[in-house]
Structure formats: structure tokens, C-alpha cells
Protein backbone atom coordinates (compact mmCIF):
# COMPACT_ATOMS: atom_id res chain seq x y z
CA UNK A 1 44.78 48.53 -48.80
CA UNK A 2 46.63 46.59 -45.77
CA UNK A 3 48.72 44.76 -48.14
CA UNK A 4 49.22 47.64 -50.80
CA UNK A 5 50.80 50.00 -47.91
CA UNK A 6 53.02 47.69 -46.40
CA UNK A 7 54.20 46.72 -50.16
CA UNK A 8 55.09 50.77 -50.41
CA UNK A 9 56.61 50.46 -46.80
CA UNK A 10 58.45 48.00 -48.05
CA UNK A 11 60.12 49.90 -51.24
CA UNK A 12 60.66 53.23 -49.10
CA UNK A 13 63.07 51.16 -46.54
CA UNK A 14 65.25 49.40 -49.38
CA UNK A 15 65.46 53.02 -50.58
CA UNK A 16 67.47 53.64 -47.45
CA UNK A 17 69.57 56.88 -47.41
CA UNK A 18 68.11 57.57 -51.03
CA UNK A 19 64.58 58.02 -49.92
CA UNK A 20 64.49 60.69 -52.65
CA UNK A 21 64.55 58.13 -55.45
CA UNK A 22 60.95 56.59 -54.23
CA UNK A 23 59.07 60.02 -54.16
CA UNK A 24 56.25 59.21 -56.50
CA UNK A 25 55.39 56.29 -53.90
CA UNK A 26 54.32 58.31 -51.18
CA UNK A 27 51.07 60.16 -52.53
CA UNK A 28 49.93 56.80 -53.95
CA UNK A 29 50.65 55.07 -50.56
CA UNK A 30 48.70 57.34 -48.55
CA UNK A 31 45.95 57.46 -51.41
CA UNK A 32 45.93 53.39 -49.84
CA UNK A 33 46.25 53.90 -46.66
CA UNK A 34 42.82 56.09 -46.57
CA UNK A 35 41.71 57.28 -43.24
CA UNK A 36 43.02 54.19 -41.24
CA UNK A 37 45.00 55.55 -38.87
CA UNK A 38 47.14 52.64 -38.44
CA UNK A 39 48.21 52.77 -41.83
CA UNK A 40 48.16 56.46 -42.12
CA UNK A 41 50.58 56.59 -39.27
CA UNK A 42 53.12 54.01 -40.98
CA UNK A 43 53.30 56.09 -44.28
CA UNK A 44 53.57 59.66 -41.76
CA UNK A 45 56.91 58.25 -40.02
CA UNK A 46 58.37 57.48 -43.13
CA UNK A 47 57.61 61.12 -44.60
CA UNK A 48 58.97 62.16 -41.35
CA UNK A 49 62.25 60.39 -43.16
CA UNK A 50 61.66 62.36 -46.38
CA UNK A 51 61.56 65.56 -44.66
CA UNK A 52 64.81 65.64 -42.55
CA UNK A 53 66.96 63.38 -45.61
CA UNK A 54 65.85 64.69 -48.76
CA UNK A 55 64.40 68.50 -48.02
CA UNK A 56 67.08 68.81 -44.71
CA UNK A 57 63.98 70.10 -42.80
CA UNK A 58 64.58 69.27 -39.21
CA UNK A 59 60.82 71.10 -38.05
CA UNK A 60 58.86 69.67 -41.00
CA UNK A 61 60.50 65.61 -39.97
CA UNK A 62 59.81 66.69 -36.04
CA UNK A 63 55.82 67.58 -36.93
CA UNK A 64 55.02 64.68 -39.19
CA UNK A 65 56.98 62.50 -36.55
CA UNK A 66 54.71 63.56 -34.00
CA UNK A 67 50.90 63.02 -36.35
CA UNK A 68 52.25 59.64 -37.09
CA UNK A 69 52.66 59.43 -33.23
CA UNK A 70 49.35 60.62 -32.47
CA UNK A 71 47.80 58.74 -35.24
CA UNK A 72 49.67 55.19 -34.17
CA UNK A 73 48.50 55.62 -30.71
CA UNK A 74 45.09 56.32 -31.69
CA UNK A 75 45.08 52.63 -33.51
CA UNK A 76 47.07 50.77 -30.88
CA UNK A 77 50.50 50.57 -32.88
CA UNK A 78 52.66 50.97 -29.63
CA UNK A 79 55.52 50.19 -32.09
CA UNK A 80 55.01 52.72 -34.52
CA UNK A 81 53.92 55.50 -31.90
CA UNK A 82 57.40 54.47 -30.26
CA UNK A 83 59.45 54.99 -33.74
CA UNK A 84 58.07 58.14 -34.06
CA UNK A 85 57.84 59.06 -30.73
CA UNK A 86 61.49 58.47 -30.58
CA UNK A 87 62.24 60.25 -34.35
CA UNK A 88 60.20 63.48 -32.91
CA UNK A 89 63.00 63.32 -29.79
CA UNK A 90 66.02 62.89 -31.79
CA UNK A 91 64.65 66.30 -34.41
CA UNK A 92 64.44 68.38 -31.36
CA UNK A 93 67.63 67.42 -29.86
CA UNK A 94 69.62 68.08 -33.45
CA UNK A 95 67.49 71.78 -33.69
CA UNK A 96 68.02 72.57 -29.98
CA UNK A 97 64.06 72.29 -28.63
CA UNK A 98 63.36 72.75 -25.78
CA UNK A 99 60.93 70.14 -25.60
CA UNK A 100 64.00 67.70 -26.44
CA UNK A 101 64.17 65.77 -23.05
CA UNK A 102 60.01 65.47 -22.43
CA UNK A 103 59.79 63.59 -25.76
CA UNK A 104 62.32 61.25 -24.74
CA UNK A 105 60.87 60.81 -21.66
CA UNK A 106 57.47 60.36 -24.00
CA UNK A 107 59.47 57.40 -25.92
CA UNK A 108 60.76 55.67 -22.85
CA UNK A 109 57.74 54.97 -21.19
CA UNK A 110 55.87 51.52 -20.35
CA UNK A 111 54.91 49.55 -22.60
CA UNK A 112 58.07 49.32 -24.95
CA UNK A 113 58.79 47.01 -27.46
CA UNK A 114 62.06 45.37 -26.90
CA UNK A 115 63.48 45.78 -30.90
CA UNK A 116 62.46 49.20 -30.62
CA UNK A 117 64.00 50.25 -27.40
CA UNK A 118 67.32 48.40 -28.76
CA UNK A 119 67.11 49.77 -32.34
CA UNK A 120 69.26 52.58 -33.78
CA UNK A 121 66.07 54.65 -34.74
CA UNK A 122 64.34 53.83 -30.74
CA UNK A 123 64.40 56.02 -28.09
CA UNK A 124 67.74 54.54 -26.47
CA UNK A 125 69.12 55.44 -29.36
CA UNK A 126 68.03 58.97 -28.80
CA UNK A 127 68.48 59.41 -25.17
CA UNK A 128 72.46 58.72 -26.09
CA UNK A 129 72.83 61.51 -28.66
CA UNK A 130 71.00 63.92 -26.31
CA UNK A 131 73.62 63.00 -23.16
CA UNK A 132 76.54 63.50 -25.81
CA UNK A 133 75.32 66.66 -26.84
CA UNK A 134 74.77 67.35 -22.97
CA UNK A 135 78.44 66.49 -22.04
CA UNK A 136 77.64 63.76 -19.73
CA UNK A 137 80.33 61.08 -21.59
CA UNK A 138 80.18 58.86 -18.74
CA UNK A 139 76.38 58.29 -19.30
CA UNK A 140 76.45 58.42 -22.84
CA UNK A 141 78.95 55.61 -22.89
CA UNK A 142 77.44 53.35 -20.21
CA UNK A 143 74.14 53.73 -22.06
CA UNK A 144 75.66 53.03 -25.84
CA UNK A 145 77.30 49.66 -24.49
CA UNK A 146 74.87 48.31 -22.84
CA UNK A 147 72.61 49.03 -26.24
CA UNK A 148 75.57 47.28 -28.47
CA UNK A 149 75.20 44.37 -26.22
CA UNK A 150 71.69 44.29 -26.40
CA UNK A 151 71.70 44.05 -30.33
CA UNK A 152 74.83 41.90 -30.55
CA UNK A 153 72.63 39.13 -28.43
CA UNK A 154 69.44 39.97 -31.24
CA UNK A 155 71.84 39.85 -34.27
CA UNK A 156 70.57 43.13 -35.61
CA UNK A 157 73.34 43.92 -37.49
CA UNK A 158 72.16 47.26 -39.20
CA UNK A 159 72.05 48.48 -35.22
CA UNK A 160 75.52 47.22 -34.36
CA UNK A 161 77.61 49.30 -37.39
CA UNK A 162 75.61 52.19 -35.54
CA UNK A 163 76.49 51.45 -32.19
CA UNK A 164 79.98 51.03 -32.86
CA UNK A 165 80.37 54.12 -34.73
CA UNK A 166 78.56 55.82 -31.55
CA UNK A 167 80.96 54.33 -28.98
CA UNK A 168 83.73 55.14 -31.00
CA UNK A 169 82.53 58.83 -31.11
CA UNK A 170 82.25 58.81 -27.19
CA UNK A 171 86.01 57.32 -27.07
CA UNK A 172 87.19 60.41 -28.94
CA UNK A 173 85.32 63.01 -27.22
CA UNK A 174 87.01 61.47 -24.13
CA UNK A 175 90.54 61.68 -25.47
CA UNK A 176 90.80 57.53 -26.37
CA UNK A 177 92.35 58.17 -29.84
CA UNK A 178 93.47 54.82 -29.72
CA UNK A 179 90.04 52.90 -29.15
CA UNK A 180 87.95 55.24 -31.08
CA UNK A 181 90.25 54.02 -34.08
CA UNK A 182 89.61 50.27 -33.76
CA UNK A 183 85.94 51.32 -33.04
CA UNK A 184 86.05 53.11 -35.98
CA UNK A 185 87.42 50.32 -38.39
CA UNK A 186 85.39 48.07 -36.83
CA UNK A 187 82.47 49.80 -37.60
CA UNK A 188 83.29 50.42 -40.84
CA UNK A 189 83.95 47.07 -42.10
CA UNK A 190 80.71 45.59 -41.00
CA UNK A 191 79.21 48.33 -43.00
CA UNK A 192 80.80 47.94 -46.22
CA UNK A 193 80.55 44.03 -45.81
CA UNK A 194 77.12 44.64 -45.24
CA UNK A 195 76.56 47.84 -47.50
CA UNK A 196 74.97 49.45 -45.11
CA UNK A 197 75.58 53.07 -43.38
CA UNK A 198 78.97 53.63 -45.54
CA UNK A 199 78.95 56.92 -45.74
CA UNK A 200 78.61 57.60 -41.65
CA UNK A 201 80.87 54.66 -41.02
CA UNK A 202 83.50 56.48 -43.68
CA UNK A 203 82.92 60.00 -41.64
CA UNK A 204 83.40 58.46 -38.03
CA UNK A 205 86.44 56.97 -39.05
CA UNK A 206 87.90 59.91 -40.82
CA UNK A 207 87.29 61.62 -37.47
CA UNK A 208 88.95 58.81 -35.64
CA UNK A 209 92.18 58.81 -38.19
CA UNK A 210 92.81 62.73 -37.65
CA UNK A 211 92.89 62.19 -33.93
CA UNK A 212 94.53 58.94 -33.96
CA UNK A 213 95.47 57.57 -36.99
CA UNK A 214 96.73 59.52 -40.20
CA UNK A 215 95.64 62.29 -41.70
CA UNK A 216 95.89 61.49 -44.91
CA UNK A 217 93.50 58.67 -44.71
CA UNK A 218 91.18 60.88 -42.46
CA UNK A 219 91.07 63.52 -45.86
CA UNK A 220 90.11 60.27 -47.85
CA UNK A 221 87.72 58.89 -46.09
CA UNK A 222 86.04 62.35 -45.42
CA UNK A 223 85.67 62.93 -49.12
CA UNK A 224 84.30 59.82 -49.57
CA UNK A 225 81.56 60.49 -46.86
CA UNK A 226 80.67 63.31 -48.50
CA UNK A 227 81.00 61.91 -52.32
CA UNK A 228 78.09 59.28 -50.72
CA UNK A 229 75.82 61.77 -48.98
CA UNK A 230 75.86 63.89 -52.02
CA UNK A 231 75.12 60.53 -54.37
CA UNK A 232 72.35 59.49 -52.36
CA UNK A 233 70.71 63.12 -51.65
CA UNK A 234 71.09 62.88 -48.01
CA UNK A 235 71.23 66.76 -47.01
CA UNK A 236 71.40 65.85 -43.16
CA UNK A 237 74.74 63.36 -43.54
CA UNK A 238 75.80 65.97 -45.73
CA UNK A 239 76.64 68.85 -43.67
CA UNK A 240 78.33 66.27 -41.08
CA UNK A 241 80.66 64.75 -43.72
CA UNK A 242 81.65 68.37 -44.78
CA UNK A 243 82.34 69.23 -41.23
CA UNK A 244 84.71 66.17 -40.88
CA UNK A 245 85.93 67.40 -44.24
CA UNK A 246 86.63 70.84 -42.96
CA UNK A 247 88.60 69.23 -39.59
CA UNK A 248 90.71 66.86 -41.16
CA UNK A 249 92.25 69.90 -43.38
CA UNK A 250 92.71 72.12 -40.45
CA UNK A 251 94.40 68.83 -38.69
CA UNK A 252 96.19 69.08 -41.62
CA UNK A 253 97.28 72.12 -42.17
CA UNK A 254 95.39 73.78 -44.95
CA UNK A 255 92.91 76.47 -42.92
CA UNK A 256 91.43 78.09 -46.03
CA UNK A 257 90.26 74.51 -47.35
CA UNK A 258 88.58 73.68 -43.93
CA UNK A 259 87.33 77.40 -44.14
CA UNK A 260 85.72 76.36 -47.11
CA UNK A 261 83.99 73.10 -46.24
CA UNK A 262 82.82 74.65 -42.79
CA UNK A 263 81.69 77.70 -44.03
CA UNK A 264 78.59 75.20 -46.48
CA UNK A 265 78.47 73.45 -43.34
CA UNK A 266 77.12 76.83 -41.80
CA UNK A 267 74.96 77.51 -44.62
CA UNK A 268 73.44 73.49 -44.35
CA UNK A 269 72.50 73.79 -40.97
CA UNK A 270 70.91 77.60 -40.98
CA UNK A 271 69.11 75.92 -43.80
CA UNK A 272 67.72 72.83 -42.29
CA UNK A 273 66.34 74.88 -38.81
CA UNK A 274 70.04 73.08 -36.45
CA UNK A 275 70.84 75.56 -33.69
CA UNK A 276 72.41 73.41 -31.13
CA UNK A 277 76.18 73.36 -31.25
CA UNK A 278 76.87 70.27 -30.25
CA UNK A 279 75.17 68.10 -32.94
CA UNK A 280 78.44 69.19 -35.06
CA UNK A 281 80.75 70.67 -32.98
CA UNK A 282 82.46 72.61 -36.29
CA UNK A 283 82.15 75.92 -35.18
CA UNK A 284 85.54 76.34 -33.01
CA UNK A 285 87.08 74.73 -35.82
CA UNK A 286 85.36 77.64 -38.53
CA UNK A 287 86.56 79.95 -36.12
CA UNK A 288 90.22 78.93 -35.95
CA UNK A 289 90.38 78.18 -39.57
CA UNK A 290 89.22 82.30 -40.18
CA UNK A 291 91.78 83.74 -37.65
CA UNK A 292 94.30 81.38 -39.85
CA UNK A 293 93.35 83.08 -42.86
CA UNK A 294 93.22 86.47 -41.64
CA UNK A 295 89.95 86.83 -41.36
CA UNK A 296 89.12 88.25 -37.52
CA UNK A 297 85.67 89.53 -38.43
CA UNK A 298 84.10 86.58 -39.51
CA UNK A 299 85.49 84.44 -36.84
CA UNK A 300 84.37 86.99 -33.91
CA UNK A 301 80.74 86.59 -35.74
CA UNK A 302 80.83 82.65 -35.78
CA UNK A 303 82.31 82.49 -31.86
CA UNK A 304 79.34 84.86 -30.85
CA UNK A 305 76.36 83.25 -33.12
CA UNK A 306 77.31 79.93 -31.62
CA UNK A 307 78.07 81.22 -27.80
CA UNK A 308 74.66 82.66 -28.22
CA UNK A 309 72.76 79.32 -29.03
CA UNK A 310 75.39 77.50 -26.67
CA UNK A 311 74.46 79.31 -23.66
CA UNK A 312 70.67 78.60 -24.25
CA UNK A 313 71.29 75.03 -23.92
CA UNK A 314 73.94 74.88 -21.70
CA UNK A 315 76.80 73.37 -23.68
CA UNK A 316 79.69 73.86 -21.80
CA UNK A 317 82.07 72.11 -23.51
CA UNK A 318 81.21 73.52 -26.94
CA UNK A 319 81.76 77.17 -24.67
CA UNK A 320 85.20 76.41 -24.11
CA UNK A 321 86.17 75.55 -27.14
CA UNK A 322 84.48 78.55 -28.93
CA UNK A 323 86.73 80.43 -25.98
CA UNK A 324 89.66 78.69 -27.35
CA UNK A 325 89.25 79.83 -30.85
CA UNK A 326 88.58 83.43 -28.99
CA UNK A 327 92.21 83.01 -27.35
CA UNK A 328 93.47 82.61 -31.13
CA UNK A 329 91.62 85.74 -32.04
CA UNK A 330 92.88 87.98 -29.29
CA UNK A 331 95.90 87.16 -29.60
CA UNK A 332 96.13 87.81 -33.26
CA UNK A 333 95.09 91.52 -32.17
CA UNK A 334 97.59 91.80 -29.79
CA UNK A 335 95.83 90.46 -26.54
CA UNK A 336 98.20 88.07 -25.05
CA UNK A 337 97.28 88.83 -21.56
CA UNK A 338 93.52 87.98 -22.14
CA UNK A 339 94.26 85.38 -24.80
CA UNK A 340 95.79 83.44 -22.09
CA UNK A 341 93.50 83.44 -19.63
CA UNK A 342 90.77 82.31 -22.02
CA UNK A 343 92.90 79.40 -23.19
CA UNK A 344 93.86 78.19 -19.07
CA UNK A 345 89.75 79.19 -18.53
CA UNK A 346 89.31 76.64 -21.56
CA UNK A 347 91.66 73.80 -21.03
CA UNK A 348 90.74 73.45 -17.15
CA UNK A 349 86.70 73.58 -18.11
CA UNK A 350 87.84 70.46 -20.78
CA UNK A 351 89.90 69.10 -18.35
CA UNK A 352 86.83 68.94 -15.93
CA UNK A 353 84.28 67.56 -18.51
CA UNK A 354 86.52 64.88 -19.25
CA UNK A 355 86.85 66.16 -23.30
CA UNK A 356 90.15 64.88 -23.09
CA UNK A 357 91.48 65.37 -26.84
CA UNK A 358 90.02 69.29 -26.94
CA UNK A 359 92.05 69.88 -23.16
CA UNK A 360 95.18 68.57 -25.21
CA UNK A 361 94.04 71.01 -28.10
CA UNK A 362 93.67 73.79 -25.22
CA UNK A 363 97.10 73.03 -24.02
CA UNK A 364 99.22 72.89 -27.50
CA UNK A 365 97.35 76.19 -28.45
CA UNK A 366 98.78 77.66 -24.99
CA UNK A 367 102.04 76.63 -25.74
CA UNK A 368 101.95 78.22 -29.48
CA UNK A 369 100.80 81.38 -27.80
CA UNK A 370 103.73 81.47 -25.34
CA UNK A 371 106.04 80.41 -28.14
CA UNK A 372 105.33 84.33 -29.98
CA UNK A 373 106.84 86.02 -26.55
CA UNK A 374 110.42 86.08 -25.86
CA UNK A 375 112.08 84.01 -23.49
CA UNK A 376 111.68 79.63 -23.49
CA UNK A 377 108.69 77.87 -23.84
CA UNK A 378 107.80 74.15 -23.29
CA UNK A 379 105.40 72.63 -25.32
CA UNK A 380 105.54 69.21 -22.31
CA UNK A 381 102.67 69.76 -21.14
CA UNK A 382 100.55 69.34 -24.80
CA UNK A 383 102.84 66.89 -25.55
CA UNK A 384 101.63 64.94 -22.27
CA UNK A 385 98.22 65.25 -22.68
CA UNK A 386 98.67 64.16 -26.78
CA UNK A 387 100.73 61.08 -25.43
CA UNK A 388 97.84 59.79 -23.23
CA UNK A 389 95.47 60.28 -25.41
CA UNK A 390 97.42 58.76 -28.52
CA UNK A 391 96.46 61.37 -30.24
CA UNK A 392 99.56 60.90 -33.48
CA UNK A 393 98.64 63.67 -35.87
CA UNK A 394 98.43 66.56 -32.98
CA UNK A 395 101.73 64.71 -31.56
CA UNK A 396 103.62 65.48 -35.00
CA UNK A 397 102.54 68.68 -35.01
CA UNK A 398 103.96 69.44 -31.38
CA UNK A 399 107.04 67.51 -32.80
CA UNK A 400 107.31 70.22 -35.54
CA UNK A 401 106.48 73.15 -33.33
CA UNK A 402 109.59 72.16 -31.20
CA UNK A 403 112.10 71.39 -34.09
């Protein structure tokens, strides 16, 4: 039975992202694996897989995450009680549970195993989304560099496309447009020259070339991401290609297309059990993209949904943002004198947090409020704040605001 399960292990990780295609392996591999918990608890994590990248079920991947924990640590498996220890962290930090930062704790603790602790799927792995989706950048990027080093020096190469697609994402929630980009690319090439992770690599640098690069190639490389997440049945990669989708277009220009890609993005995460904000960050951009379109109500319903949720967790950047979009909404019913103090509330809290690209955003959308009144307005200030953070496409679009 030893040898049968780890020959089924072996065909559900070459399935990779299309874990879907392998489903007639699993009842026959736990048929093998009997009541042996060790090898009950390998064939649990990888159903933990199943659940969250075929079915998009974020609390059915959490619980079998945590039996194949309690299973592995009931036959010694330290490494196996660690991947799943650290899968069960990263599930409640995408769907917003509260028991988010024990579990991570959980997965930290002594004895680790060095590959794990390093690898993209181990708990340091984990502890860096949830300090992203906590706003702590500095942290998040101190702890992401010291983990690229890490499996630079082991030559795990799978791990490296991740971590440079992570640091690059940290680089652009600071306002590095600039080094995100190459961080991006770089990322990117090692996965298609590998053929691994293409579809997150093509969606990181999409995000990167509407902030930095050109837009164009950011609406190319989205649709790519999400061409691959749809091939390969991955509903989790899914809804974050289509929000990438759905930002490059507003970047663009075209509101009712991103209104479009954001508003399956909504329907994706209800779907899959996601309540925290911050795993996407879409919503502001949803709720934009409606006041664009004329459509008040069903931004005012996405800006409170999400404040909701984003007040639970305390996400303060994600606040200001959705307070940004509010600006756009007040202002489209005629309240300039509270649309402004949102947007200087907004821009300051971004400034503080150190989300340098969304302060710029904060600024430009100040300046396009002024620019409706009478009287001069200087659009220097977004212009500035674009500049430093060499962010191109929103520099155009300043460039055409002035003209």
C-alpha cells in the first residue's frame, strides 16, 4: 500500500494546477492508504488541493487541511503536519478567519523542516500573504527576501518564480512601478522556461505593466491568465486573473468592460466562502468602474459590503480606497464638499501606510474632482506622486487630463 499511495501522490503533483484531470485517483488512493494514518494524511492534504482548485471551496480545503494535520501528527510526519498545517493558515487568511494568525503560529513552531519552512506552500510562505493582507509592507517584504534567498541557495526553482512574483507584488503596493516590472518579467520568464506557474506569473505581470509598463500588454497578459486558469479548471486563480482583467480596462479606459470582469469576480469569491478584502483588492476598482457607468446604486452596495468585512479585520488600506471610490460617488450626486474630504481622508491614510501607487491614485482623483469647479486647478501634485513612483500609464492619463 506504501508504494501504491506514493505512486498516486506522485500523479496528483504532475497534475499541478489541473488537479481536476486526476479525480478518479483519489478514491482508489485512499482505498490504499487504509487506516494508516501516515498515508491517510498524505492523500487528505492533497484533497485539501482538490477542494480550494477544482470545487473553489475555501472551508472544505481549510477542514481537510487540518484532518491531514491531525492525522500526520498522529504518525510522526512533522513534514506533512507542517504542509497542511501551513495550507489550513493560508485558507483562513484568503476567507478572513479569525483563527488565521494562531494557525500560523501552529505552522511555525519547533521542529520545522527546513524545505518546508522555505517552500512556497510552508508556513513562511503564509505568514507573508497574511502581513500583505495586514498592510505591514515593510514586514512582508523583509520576510519574502529573505525566503527568495533562502531557495535561491537550495535551487528550488518552482519556489523562486513564486517568490519573485510575491516581491514584485509588495514593490507595487509600495508605489515601485519600476521594480515591480523587472520583478515581474523576471518572474515570468523562469516560469515559462520552466512551464511552471504561467498563468500567476502572466497575472502579476499584467498588474505590474498597468502600473508601470503599458497597458496594452497588461490587457494581454491578463487575458492570457485567465485563458490558463479557465484551461486548467483552477476556480481560485480564476477570480484573481479576472480581477487583473477588470483593472487593466479601467487603467485603460473602458469602465463597463472592467465592470464586467469584476462583477464574476464578485460572484467567484461569494461562491468559494472569500470575505477578506485584501486577498483581491478589486472592490474599489468595481466601485469606480459602476459610478463610471452610471450606476450609483450598485457601487454604494459594493463600498458598504466590503467596508463591512474590512472593518472586521482591520484593513485599513483597503478602507481608504473603498472611501476613494465613495469620493467618486458623492461627487457624482453633487457632494463636492464631502467628496473632498473623503479623498484628502484617503490619500493621507495611503500616504501613511506607505501604499504609495493608491496615494497617487487618491491624489489624481482629487485633482479630477477640483477640475469640475470653476476657477484653475493643478493636477502637480498627482503628477508628483506618479513621477516617483514611475507609474507611466496613470502619468499619461494626468498628461491627457491637463491637455
Amino acid at each position: 500500500p506504501d508504494e501504491r499511495v506514493r505512486a498516486w501522490m506522485v500523479v496528483i503533483e504532475a497534475a499541478g494546477q489541473a488537479i481536476g484531470d486526476v479525480d478518479a485517483v483519489f478514491p482508489q488512493a485512499l482505498a490504499d492508504a487504509g487506516d494508516d494514518p501516515r498515508l491517510l494524511a498524505l492523500v487528505h492534504y492533497q484533497l485539501a488541493w482538490r477542494g480550494l482548485v477544482v470545487q473553489g471551496d475555501f472551508a472544505q480545503g481549510r477542514e481537510e487541511a487540518a484532518h491531514a494535520a491531525r492525522l500526520a501528527a498522529r504518525a510522526g510526519d512533522r513534514t506533512t503536519e507542517l504542509l497542511s498545517l501551513a495550507f489550513q493558515a493560508q485558507a483562513e487568511t484568503l476567507m478572513g478567519h479569525p483563527d488565521a494568525p494562531t494557525t500560523i503560529e501552529r505552522a511555525r513552531q519547533e521542529p520545522q523542516d527546513p524545505r518546508v519552512a522555505c517552500h512556497h506552500n510552508g508556513a513562511g510562505s503564509t505568514r507573508f500573504r497574511w502581513l500583505v493582507m495586514s498592510d505591514r509592507l515593510a514586514e512582508a517584504r523583509t520576510t519574502v527576501t529573505a525566503l527568495l534567498r533562502e531557495v535561491r541557495r537550495r535551487g528550488m526553482a518552482e519556489s523562486e518564480v513564486h517568490y519573485l512574483r510575491f516581491l514584485s507584488e509588495t514593490e507595487l503596493h509600495a508605489g515601485h512601478c519600476g521594480r515591480a516590472l523587472e520583478l515581474a518579467r523576471e518572474s515570468l520568464t523562469l516560469a515559462r522556461d520552466a512551464g511552471i506557474g504561467e498563468g500567476a506569473g502572466a497575472m502579476q505581470a499584467a498588474l505590474a505593466e498597468a502600473a508601470g509598463g503599458d497597458v496594452e500588454r497588461a490587457l494581454t497578459l491578463a487575458r492570457e491568465a485567465v485563458r490558463r486558469t479557465e484551461e486548467d479548471g483552477d476556480a481560485v486563480y480564476l477570480s484573481r486573473a479576472l480581477a487583473v482583467l477588470g483593472h487593466a480596462h479601467l487603467v485603460a479606459g473602458d469602465a463597463r468592460a472592467a465592470v464586467d470582469a469584476l462583477r464574476r469576480v464578485r460572484e467567484l469569491e461569494a461562491g468559494a466562502g472569500i470575505t477578506d478584502p485584501a486577498r483581491g483588492r478589486w472592490q474599489g476598482d468595481l466601485a469606480e468602474a459602476l459610478v463610471r457607468t452610471g450606476q450609483p446604486a450598485e457601487a454604494q452596495e459594493v463600498i458598504e459590503v466590503t467596508r463591512a468585512h474590512a472593518l472586521r479585520l482591520g484593513r485599513g488600506s483597503v478602507l481608504a480606497v473603498l472611501d476613494r471610490a465613495e469620493a467618486r460617488l458623492r461627487a457624482a450626486r453633487g457632494e463636492q464638499r464631502s467628496a473632498v474630504t473623503r479623498l484628502v481622508s484617503a490619500r493621507d491614510r495611503l500616504a501613511e501606510l506607505g501604499f504609495g501607487l493608491e496615494e497617487a491614485r487618491a491624489a489624481f482623483a482629487l485633482a479630477e474632482l477640483r477640475a469640475d469647479r470653476p476657477g484653475p486647478v493643478s493636477y502637480d501634485e498627482a503628477a508628483r506622486l506618479f513621477r516617483r513612483c514611475r507609474a507611466l500609464p496613470w502619468l499619461r492619463q494626468v498628461e491627457a487630463a491637463v491637455a
